[in-house]
PDB file of N, CA and C in Angstrom:
ATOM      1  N   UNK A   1       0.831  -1.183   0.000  1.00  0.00           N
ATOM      2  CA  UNK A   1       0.000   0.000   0.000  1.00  0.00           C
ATOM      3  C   UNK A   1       0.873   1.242   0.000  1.00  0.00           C
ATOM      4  N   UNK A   2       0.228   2.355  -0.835  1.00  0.00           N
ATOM      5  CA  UNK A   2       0.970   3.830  -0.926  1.00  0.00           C
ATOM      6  C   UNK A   2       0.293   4.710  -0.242  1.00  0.00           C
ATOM      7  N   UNK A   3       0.823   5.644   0.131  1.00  0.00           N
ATOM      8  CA  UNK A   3      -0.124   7.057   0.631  1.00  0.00           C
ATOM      9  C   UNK A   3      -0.861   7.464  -0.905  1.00  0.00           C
ATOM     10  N   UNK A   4      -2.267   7.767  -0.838  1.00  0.00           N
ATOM     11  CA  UNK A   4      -3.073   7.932  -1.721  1.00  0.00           C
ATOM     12  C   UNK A   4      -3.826   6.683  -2.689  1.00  0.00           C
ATOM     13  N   UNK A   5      -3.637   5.298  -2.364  1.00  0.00           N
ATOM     14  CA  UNK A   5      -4.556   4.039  -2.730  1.00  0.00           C
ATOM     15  C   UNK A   5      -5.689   4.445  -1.873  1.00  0.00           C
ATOM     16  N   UNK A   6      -6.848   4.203  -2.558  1.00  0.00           N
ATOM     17  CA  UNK A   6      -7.970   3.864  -2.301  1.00  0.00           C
ATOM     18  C   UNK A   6      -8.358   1.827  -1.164  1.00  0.00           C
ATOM     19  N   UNK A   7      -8.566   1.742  -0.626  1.00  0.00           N
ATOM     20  CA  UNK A   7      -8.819   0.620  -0.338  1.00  0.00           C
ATOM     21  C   UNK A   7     -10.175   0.607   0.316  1.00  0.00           C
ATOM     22  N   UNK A   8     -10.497  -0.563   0.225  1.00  0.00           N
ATOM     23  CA  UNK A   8     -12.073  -0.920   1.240  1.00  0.00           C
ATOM     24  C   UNK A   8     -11.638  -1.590   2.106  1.00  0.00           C
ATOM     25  N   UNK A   9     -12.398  -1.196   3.398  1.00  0.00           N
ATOM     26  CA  UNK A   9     -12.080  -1.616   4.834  1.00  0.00           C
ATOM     27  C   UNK A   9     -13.775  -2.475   5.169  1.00  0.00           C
ATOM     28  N   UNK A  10     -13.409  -3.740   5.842  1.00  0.00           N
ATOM     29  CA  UNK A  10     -14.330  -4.064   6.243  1.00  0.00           C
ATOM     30  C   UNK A  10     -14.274  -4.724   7.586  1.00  0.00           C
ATOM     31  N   UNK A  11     -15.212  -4.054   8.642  1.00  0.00           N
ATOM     32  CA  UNK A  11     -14.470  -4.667  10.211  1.00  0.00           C
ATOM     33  C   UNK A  11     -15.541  -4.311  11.196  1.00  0.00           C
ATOM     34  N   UNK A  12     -15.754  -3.870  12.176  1.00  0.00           N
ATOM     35  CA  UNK A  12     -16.259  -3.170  13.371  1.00  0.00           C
ATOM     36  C   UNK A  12     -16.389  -2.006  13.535  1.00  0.00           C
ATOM     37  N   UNK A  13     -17.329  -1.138  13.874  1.00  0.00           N
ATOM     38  CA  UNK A  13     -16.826   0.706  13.753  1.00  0.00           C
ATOM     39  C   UNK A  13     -17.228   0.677  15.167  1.00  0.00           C
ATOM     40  N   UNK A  14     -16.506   1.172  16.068  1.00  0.00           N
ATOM     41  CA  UNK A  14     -16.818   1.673  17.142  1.00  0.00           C
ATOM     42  C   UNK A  14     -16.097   2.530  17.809  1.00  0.00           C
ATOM     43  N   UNK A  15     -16.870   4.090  17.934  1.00  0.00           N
ATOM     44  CA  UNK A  15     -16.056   4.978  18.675  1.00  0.00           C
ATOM     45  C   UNK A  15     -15.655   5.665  18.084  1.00  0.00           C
ATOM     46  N   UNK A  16     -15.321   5.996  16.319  1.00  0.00           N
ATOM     47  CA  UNK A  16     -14.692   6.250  15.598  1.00  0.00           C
ATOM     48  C   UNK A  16     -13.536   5.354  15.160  1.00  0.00           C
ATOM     49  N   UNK A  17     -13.753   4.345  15.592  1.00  0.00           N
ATOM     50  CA  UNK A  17     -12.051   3.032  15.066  1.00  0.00           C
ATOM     51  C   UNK A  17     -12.596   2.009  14.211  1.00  0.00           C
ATOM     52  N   UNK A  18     -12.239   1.356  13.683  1.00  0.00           N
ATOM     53  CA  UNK A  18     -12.705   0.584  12.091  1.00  0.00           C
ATOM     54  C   UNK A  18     -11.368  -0.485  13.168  1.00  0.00           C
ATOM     55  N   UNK A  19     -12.441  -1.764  13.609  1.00  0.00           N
ATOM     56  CA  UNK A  19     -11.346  -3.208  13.489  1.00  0.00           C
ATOM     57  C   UNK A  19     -11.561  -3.866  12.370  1.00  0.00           C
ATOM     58  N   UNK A  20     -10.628  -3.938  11.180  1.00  0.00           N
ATOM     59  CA  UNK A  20     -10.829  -4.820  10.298  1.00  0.00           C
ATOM     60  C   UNK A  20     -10.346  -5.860  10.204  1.00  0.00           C
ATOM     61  N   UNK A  21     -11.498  -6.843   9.210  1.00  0.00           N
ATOM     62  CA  UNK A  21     -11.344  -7.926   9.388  1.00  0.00           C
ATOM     63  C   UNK A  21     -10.671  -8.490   7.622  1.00  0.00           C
ATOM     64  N   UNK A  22     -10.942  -7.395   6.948  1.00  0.00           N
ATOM     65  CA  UNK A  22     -10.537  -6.826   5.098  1.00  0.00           C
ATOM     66  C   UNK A  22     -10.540  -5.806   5.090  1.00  0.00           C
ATOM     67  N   UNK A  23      -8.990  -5.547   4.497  1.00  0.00           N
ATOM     68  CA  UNK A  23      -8.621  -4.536   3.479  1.00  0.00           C
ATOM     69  C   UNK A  23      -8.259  -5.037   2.103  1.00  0.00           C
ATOM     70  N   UNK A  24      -9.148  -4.109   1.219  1.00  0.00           N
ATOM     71  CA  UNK A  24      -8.621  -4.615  -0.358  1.00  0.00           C
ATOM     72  C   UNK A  24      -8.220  -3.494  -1.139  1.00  0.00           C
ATOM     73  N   UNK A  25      -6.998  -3.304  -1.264  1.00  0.00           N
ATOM     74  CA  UNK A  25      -6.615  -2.200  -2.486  1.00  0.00           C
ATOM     75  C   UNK A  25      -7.605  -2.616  -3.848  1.00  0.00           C
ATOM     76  N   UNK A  26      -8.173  -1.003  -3.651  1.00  0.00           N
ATOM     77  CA  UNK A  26      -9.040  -0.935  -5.058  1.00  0.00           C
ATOM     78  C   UNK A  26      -8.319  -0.934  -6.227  1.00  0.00           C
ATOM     79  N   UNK A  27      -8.611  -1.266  -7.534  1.00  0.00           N
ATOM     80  CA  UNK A  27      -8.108  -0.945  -8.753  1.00  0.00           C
ATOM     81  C   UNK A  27      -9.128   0.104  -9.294  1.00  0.00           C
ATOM     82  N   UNK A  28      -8.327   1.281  -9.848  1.00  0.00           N
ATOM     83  CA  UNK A  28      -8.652   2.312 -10.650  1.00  0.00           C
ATOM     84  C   UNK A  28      -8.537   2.065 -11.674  1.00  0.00           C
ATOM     85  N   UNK A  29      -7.809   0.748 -12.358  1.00  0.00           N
ATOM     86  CA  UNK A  29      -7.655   0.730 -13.726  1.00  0.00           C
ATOM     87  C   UNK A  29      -8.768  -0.350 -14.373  1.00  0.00           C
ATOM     88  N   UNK A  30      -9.498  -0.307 -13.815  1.00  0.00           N
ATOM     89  CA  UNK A  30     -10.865  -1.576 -14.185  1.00  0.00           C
ATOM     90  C   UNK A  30     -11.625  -1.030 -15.364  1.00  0.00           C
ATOM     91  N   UNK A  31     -11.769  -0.011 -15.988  1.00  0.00           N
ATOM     92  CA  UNK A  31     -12.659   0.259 -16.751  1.00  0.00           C
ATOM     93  C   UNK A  31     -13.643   0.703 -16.377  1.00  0.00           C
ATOM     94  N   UNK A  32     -14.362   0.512 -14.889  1.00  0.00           N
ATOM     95  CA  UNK A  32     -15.343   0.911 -14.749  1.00  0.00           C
ATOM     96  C   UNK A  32     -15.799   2.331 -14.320  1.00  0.00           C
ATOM     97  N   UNK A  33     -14.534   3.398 -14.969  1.00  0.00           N
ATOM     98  CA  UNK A  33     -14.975   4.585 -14.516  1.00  0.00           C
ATOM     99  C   UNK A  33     -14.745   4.908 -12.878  1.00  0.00           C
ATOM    100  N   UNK A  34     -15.054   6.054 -11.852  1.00  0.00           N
ATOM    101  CA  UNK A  34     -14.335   6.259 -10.429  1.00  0.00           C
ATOM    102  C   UNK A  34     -15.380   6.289  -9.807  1.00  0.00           C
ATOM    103  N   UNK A  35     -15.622   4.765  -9.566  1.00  0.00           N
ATOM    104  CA  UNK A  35     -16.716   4.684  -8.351  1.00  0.00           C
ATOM    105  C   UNK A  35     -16.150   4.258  -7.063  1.00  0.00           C
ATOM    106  N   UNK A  36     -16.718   5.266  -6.255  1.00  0.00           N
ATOM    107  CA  UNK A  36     -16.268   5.069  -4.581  1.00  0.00           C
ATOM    108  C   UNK A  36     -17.444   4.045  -4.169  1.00  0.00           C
ATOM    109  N   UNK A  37     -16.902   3.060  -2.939  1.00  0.00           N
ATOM    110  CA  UNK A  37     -17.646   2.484  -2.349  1.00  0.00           C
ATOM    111  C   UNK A  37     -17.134   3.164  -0.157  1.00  0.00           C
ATOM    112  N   UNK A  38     -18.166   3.120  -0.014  1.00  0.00           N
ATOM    113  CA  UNK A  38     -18.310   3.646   1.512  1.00  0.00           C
ATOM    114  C   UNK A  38     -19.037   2.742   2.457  1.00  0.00           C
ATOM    115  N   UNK A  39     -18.662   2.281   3.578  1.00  0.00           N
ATOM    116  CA  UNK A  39     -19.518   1.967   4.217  1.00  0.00           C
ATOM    117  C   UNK A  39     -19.695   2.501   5.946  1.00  0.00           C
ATOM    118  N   UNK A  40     -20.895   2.391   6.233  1.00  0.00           N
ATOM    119  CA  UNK A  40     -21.039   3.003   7.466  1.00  0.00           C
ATOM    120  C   UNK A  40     -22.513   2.450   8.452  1.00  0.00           C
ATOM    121  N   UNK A  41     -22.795   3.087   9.598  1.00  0.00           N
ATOM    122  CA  UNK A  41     -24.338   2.823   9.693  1.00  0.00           C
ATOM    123  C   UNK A  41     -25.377   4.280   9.745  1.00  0.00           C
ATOM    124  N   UNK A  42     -26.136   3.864   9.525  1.00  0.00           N
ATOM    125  CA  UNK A  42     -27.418   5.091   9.014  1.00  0.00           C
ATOM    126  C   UNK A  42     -27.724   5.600  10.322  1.00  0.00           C
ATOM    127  N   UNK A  43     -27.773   6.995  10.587  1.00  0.00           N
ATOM    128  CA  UNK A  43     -28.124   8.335  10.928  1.00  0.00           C
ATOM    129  C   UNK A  43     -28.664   8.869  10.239  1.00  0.00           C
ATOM    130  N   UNK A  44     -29.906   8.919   9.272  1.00  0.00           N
ATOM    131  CA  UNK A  44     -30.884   9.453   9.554  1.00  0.00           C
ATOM    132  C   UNK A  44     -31.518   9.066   8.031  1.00  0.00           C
ATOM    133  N   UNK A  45     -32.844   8.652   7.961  1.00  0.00           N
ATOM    134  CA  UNK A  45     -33.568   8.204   6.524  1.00  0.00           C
ATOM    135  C   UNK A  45     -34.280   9.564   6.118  1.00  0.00           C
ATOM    136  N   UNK A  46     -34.427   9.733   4.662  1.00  0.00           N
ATOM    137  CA  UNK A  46     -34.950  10.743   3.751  1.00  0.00           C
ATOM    138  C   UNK A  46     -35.871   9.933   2.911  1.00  0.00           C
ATOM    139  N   UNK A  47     -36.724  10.928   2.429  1.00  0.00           N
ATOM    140  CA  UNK A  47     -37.301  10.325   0.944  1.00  0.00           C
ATOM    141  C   UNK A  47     -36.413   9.738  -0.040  1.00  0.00           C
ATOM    142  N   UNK A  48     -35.347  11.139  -0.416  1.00  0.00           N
ATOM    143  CA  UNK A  48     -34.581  10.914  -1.362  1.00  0.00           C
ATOM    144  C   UNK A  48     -32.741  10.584  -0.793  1.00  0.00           C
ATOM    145  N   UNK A  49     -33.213   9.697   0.281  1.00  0.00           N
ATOM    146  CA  UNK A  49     -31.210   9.093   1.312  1.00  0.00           C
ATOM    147  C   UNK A  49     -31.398   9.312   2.120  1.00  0.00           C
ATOM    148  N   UNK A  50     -30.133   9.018   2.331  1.00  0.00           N
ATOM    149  CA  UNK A  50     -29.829   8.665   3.645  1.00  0.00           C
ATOM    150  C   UNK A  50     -28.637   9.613   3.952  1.00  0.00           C
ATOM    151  N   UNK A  51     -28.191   9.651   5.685  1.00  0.00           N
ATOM    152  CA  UNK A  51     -27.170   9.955   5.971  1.00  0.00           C
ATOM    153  C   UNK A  51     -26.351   8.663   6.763  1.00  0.00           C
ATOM    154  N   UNK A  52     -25.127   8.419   6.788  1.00  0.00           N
ATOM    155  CA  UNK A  52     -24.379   7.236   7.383  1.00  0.00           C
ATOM    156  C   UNK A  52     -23.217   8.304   7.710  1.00  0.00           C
ATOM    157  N   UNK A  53     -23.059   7.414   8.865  1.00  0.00           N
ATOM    158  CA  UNK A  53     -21.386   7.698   9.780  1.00  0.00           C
ATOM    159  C   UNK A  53     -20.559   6.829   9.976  1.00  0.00           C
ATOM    160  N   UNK A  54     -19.297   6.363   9.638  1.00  0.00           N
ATOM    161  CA  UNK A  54     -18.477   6.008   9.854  1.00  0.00           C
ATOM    162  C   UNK A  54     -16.864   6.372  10.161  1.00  0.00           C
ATOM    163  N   UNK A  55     -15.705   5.892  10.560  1.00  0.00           N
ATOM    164  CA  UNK A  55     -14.760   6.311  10.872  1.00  0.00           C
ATOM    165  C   UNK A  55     -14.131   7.247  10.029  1.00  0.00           C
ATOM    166  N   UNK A  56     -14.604   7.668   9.058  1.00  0.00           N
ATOM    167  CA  UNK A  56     -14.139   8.666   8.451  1.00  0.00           C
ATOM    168  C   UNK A  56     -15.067  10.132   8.333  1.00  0.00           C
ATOM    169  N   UNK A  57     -16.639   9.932   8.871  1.00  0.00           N
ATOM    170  CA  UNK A  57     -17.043  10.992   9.260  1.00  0.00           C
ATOM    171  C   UNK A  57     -18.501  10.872   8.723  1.00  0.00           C
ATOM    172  N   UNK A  58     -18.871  11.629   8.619  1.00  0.00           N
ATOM    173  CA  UNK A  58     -20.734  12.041   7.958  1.00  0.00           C
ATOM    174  C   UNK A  58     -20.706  12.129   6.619  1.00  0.00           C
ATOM    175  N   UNK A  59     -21.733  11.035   6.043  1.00  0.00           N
ATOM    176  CA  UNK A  59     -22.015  11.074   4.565  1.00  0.00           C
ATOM    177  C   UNK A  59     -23.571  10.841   3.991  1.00  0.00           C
ATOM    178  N   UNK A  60     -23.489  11.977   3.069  1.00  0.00           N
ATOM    179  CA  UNK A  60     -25.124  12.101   2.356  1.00  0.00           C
ATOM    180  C   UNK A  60     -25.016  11.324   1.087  1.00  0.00           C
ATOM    181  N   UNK A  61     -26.057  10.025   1.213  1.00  0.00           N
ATOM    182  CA  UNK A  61     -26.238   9.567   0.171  1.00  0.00           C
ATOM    183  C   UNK A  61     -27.298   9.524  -0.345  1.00  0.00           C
ATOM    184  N   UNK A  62     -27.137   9.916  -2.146  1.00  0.00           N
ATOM    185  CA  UNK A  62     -28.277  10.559  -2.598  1.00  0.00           C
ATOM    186  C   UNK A  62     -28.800   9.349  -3.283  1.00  0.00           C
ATOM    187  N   UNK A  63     -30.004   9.042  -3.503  1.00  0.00           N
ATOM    188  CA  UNK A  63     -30.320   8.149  -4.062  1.00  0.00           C
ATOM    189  C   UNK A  63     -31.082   8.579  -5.470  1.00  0.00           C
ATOM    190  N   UNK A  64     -31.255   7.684  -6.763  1.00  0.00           N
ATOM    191  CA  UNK A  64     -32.040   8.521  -7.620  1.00  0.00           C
ATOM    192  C   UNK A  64     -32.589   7.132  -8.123  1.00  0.00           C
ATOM    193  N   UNK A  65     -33.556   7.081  -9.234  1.00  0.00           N
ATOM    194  CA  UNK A  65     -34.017   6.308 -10.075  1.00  0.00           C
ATOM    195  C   UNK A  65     -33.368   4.913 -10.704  1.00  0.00           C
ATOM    196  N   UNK A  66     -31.920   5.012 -11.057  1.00  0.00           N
ATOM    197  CA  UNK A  66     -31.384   4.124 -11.228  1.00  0.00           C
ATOM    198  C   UNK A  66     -30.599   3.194  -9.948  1.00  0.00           C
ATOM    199  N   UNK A  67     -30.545   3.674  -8.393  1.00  0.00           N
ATOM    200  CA  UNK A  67     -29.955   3.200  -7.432  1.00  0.00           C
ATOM    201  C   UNK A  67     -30.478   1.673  -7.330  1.00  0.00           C
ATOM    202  N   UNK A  68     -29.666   0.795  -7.096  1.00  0.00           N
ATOM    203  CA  UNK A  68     -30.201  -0.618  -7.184  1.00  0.00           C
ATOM    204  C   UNK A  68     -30.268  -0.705  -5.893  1.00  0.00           C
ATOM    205  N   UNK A  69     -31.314  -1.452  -4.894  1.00  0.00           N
ATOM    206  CA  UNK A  69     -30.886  -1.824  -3.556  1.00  0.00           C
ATOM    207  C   UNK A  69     -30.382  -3.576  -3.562  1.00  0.00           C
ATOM    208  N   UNK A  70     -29.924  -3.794  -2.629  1.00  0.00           N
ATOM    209  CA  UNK A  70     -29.684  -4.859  -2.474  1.00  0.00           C
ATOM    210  C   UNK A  70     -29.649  -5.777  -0.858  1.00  0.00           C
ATOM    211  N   UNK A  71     -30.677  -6.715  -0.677  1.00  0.00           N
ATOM    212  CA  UNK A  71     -30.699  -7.088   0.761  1.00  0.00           C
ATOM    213  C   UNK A  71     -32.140  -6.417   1.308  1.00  0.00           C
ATOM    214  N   UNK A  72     -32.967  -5.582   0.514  1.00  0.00           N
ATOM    215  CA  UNK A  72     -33.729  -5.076   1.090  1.00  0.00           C
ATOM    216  C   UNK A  72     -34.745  -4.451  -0.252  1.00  0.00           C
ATOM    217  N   UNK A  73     -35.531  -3.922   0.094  1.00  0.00           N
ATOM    218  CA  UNK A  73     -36.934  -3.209  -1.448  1.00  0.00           C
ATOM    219  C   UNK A  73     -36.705  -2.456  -1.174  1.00  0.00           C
ATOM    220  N   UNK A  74     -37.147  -1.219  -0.434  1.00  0.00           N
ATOM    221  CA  UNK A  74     -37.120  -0.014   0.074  1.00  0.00           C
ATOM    222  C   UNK A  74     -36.769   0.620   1.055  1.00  0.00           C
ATOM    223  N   UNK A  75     -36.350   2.054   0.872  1.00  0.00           N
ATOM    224  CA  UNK A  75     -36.056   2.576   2.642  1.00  0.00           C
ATOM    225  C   UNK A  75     -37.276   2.497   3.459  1.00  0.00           C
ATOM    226  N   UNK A  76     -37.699   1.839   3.662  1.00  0.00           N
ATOM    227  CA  UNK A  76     -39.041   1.710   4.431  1.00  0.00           C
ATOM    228  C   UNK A  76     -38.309   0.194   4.831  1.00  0.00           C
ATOM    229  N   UNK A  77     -37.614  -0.154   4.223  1.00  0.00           N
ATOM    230  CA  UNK A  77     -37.070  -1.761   4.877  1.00  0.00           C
ATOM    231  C   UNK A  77     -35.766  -1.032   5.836  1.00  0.00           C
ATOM    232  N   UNK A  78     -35.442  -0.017   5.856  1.00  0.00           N
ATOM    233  CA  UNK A  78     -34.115   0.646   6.295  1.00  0.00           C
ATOM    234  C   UNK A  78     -34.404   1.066   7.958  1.00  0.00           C
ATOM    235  N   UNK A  79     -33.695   0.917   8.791  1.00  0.00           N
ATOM    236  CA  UNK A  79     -34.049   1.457  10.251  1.00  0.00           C
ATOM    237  C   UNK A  79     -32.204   2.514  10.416  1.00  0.00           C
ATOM    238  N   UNK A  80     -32.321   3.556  11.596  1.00  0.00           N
ATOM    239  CA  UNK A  80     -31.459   4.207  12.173  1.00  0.00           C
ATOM    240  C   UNK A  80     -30.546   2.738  12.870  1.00  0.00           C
ATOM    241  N   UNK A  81     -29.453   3.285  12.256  1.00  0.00           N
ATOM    242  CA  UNK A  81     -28.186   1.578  13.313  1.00  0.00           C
ATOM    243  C   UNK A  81     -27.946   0.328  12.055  1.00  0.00           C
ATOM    244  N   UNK A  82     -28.904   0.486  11.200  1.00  0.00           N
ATOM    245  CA  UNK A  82     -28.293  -0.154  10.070  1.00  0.00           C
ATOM    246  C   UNK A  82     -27.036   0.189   9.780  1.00  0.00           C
ATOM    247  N   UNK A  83     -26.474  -1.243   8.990  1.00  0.00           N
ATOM    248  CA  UNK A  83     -24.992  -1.339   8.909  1.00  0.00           C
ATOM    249  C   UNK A  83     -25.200  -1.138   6.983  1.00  0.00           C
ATOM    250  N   UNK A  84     -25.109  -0.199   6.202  1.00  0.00           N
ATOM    251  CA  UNK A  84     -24.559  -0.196   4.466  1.00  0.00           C
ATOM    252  C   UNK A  84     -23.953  -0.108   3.577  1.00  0.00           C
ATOM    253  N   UNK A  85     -23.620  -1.076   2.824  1.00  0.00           N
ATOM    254  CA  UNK A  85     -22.215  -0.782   1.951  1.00  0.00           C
ATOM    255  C   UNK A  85     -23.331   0.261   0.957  1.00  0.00           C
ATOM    256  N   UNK A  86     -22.059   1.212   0.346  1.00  0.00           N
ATOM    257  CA  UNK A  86     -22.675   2.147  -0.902  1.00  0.00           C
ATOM    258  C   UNK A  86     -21.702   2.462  -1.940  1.00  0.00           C
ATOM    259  N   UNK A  87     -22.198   1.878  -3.259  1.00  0.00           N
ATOM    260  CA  UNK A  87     -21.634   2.132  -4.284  1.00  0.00           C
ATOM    261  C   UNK A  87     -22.013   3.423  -4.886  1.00  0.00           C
ATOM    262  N   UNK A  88     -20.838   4.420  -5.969  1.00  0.00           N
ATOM    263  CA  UNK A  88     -21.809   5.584  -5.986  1.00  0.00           C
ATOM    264  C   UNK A  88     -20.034   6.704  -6.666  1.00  0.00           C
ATOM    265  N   UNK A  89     -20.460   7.595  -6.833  1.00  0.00           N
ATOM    266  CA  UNK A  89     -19.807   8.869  -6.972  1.00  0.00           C
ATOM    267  C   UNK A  89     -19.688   9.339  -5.822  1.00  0.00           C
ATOM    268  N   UNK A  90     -18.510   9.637  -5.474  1.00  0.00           N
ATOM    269  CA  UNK A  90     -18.280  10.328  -3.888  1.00  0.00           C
ATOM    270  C   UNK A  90     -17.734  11.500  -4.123  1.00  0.00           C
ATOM    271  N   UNK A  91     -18.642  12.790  -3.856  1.00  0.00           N
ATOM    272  CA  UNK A  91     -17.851  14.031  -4.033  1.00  0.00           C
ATOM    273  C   UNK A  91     -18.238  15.059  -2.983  1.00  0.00           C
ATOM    274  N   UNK A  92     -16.796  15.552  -2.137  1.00  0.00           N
ATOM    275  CA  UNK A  92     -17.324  16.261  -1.080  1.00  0.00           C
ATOM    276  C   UNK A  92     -18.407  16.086   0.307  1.00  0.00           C
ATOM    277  N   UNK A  93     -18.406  14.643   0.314  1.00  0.00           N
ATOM    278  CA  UNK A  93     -18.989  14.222   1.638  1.00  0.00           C
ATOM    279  C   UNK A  93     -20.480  13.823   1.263  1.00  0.00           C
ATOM    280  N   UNK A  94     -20.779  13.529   0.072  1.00  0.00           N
ATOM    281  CA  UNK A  94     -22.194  13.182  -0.747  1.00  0.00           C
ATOM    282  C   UNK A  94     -21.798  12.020  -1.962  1.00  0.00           C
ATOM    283  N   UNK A  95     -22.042  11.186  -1.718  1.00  0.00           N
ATOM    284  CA  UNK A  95     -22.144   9.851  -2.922  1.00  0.00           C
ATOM    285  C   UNK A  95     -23.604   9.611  -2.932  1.00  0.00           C
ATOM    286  N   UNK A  96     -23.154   9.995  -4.783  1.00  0.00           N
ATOM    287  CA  UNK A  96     -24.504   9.369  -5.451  1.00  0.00           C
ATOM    288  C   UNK A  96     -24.439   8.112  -5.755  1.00  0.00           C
ATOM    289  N   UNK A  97     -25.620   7.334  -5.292  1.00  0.00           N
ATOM    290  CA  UNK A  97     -25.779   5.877  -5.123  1.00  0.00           C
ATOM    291  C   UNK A  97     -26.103   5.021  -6.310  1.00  0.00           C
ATOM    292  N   UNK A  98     -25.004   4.373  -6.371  1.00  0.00           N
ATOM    293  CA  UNK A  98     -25.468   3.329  -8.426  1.00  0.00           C
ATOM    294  C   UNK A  98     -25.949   2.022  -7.272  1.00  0.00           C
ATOM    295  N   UNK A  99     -25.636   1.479  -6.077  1.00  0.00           N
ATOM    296  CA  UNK A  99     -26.038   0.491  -5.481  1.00  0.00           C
ATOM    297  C   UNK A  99     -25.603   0.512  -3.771  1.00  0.00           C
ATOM    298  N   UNK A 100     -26.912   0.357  -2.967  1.00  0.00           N
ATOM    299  CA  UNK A 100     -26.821   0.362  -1.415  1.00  0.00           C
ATOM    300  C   UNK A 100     -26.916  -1.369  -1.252  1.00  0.00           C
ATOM    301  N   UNK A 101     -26.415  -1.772  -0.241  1.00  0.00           N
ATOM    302  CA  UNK A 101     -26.277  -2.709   0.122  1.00  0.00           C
ATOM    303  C   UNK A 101     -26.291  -2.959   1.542  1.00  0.00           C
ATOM    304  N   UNK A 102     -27.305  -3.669   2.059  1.00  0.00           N
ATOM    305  CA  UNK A 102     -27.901  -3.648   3.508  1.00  0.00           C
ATOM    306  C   UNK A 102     -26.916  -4.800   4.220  1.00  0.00           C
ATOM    307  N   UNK A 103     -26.369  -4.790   4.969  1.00  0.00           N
ATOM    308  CA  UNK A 103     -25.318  -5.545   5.361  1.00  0.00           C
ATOM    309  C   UNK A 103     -25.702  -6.468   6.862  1.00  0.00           C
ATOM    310  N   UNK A 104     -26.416  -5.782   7.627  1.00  0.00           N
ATOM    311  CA  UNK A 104     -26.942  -6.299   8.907  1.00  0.00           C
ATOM    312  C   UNK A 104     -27.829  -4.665   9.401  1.00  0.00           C
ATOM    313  N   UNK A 105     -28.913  -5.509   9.931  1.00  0.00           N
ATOM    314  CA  UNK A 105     -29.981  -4.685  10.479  1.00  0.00           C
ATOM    315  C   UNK A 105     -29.227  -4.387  12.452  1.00  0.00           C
ATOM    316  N   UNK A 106     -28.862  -3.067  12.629  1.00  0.00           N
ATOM    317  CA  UNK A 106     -28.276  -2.760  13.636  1.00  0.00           C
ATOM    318  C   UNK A 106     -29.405  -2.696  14.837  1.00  0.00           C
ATOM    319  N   UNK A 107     -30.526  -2.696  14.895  1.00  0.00           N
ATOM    320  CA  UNK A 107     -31.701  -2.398  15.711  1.00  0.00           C
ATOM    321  C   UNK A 107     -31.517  -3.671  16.602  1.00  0.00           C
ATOM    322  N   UNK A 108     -31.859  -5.174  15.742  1.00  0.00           N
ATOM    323  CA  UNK A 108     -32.187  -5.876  16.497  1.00  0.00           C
ATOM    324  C   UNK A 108     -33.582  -6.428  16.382  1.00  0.00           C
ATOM    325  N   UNK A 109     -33.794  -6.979  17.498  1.00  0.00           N
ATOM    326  CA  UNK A 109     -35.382  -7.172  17.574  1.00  0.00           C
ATOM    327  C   UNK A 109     -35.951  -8.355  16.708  1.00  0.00           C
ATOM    328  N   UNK A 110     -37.199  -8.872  17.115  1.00  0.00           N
ATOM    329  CA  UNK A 110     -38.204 -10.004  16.544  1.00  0.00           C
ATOM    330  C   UNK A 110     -38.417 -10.183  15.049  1.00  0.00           C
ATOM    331  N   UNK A 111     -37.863  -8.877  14.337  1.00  0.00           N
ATOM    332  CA  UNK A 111     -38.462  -9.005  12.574  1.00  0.00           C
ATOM    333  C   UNK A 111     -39.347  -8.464  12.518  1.00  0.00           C
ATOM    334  N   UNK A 112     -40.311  -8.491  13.203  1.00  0.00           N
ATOM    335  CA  UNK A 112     -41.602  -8.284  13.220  1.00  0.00           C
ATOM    336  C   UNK A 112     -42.249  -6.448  12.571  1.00  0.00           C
ATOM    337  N   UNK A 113     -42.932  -6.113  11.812  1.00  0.00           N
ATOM    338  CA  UNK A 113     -43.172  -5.042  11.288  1.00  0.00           C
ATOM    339  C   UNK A 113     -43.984  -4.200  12.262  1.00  0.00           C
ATOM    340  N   UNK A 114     -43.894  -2.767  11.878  1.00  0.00           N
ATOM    341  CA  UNK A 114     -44.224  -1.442  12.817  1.00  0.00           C
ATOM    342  C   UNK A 114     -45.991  -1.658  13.208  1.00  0.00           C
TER     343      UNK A 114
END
């Protein structure tokens, strides 16, 4: 690893500290154009996103028409303490979402609906 690789971290967030359990240096040279992936847990649901926090700080993710979910139908399946990976354009503390990915429901509880 160099100062300035991109990598994905995947581990524990608590407190502001990331225990990981994976790190994977990203490739930029894939073809697929500069998509950031982020992950964190949700602080606070919108019509149109979400906000998530993780060890690197507060992020608005915008969702639009083409956002795929995955693990879940709708933010109406989404609770505050959810754990989400997010694929997307990351610019300035806002990634626009090409795919959310519900990773573990942070709440807890029976399943059972509101």
């Amino acid at each position: 690893l160099a100062v300035g690789d991109t990598v994905k971290v995947e581990g524990s967030l608590d407190t502001g500290t990331i225990t990981a359990t994976k790190i994977e240096l990203m490739d930029h040279n894939d073809g697929g154009g500069d998509m950031d992936t982020i992950g964190g847990q949700i602080t606070a649901i919108a019509a149109d996103g979400l906000s998530i926090q993780n060890g690197m700080g507060s992020f608005q993710v915008v969702i639009t028409v083409d956002t795929v979910f995955e693990n879940f139908a709708s933010l109406d399946d989404l609770a505050i303490g959810d754990t989400v990976k997010v694929e997307g354009s990351l610019d300035t503390g806002t990634i626009t979402a090409t795919k959310i990915e519900l990773e573990n429901h942070g709440g807890g509880g029976g399943g059972g609906h509101h």
